[in-house]
Protein backbone atom coordinates (compact mmCIF):
# COMPACT_ATOMS: atom_id res chain seq x y z
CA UNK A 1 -18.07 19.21 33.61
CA UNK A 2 -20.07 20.01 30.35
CA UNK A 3 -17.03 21.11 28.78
CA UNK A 4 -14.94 17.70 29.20
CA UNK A 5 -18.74 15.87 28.10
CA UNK A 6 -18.50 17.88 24.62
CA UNK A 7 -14.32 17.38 24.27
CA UNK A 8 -15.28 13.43 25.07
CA UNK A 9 -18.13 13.48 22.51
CA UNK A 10 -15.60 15.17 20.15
CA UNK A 11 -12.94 12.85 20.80
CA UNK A 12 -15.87 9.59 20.31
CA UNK A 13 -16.54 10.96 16.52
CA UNK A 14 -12.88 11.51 15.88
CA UNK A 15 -11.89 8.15 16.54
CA UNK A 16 -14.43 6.75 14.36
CA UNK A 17 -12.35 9.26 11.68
CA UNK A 18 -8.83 7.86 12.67
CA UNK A 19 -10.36 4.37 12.33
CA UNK A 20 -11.76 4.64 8.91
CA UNK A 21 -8.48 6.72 7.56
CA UNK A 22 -6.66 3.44 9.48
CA UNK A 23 -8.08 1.11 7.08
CA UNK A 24 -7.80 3.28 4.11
CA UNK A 25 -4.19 3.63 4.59
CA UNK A 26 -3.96 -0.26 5.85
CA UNK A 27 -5.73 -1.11 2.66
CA UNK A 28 -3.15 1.01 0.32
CA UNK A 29 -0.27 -1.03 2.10
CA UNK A 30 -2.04 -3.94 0.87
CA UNK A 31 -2.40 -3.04 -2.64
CA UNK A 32 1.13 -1.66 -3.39
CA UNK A 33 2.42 -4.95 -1.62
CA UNK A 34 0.48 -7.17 -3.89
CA UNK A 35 1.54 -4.43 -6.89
CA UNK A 36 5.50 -4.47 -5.81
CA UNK A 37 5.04 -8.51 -5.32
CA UNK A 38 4.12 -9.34 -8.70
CA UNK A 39 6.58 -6.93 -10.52
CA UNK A 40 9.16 -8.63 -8.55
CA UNK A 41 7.75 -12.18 -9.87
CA UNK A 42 7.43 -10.93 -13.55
CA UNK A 43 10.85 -9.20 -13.28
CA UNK A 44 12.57 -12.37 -12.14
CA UNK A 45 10.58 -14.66 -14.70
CA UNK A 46 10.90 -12.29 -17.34
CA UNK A 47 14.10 -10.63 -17.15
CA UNK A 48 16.32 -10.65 -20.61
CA UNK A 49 19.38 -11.07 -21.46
CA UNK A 50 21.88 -9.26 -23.78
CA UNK A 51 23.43 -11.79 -26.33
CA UNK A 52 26.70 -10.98 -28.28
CA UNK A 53 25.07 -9.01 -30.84
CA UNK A 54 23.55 -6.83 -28.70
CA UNK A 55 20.08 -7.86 -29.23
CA UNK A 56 18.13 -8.64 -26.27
CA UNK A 57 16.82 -12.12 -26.08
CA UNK A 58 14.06 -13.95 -23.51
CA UNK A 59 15.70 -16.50 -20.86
């Protein structure tokens, strides 16, 4: 019986781990969405174009 108290109290601090590590990695998602989101919106408002002279120009 005191061997499946210590594994519980074991288990108890190790979810505290997994929870913290949860929003670590939950907070990373965040940021490389937000990152990914606005390269999209500068890459669509600021894309160029290649005129006949070969000289890239601003749409």
């Amino acid at each position: 019986m005191s061997d499946l108290e210590n594994l519980l109290r074991m288990t108890a601090v190790q979810a505290e781990g997994m929870r913290g590590l949860g929003g670590y990695a939950g907070g990373m998602f965040m940021a490389a969405s937000k990152v990914l989101g606005e390269e999209t919106v500068s890459g669509a408002s600021g894309s160029t174009v290649q005129g006949s002279n070969g000289n890239q120009a601003e749409k």
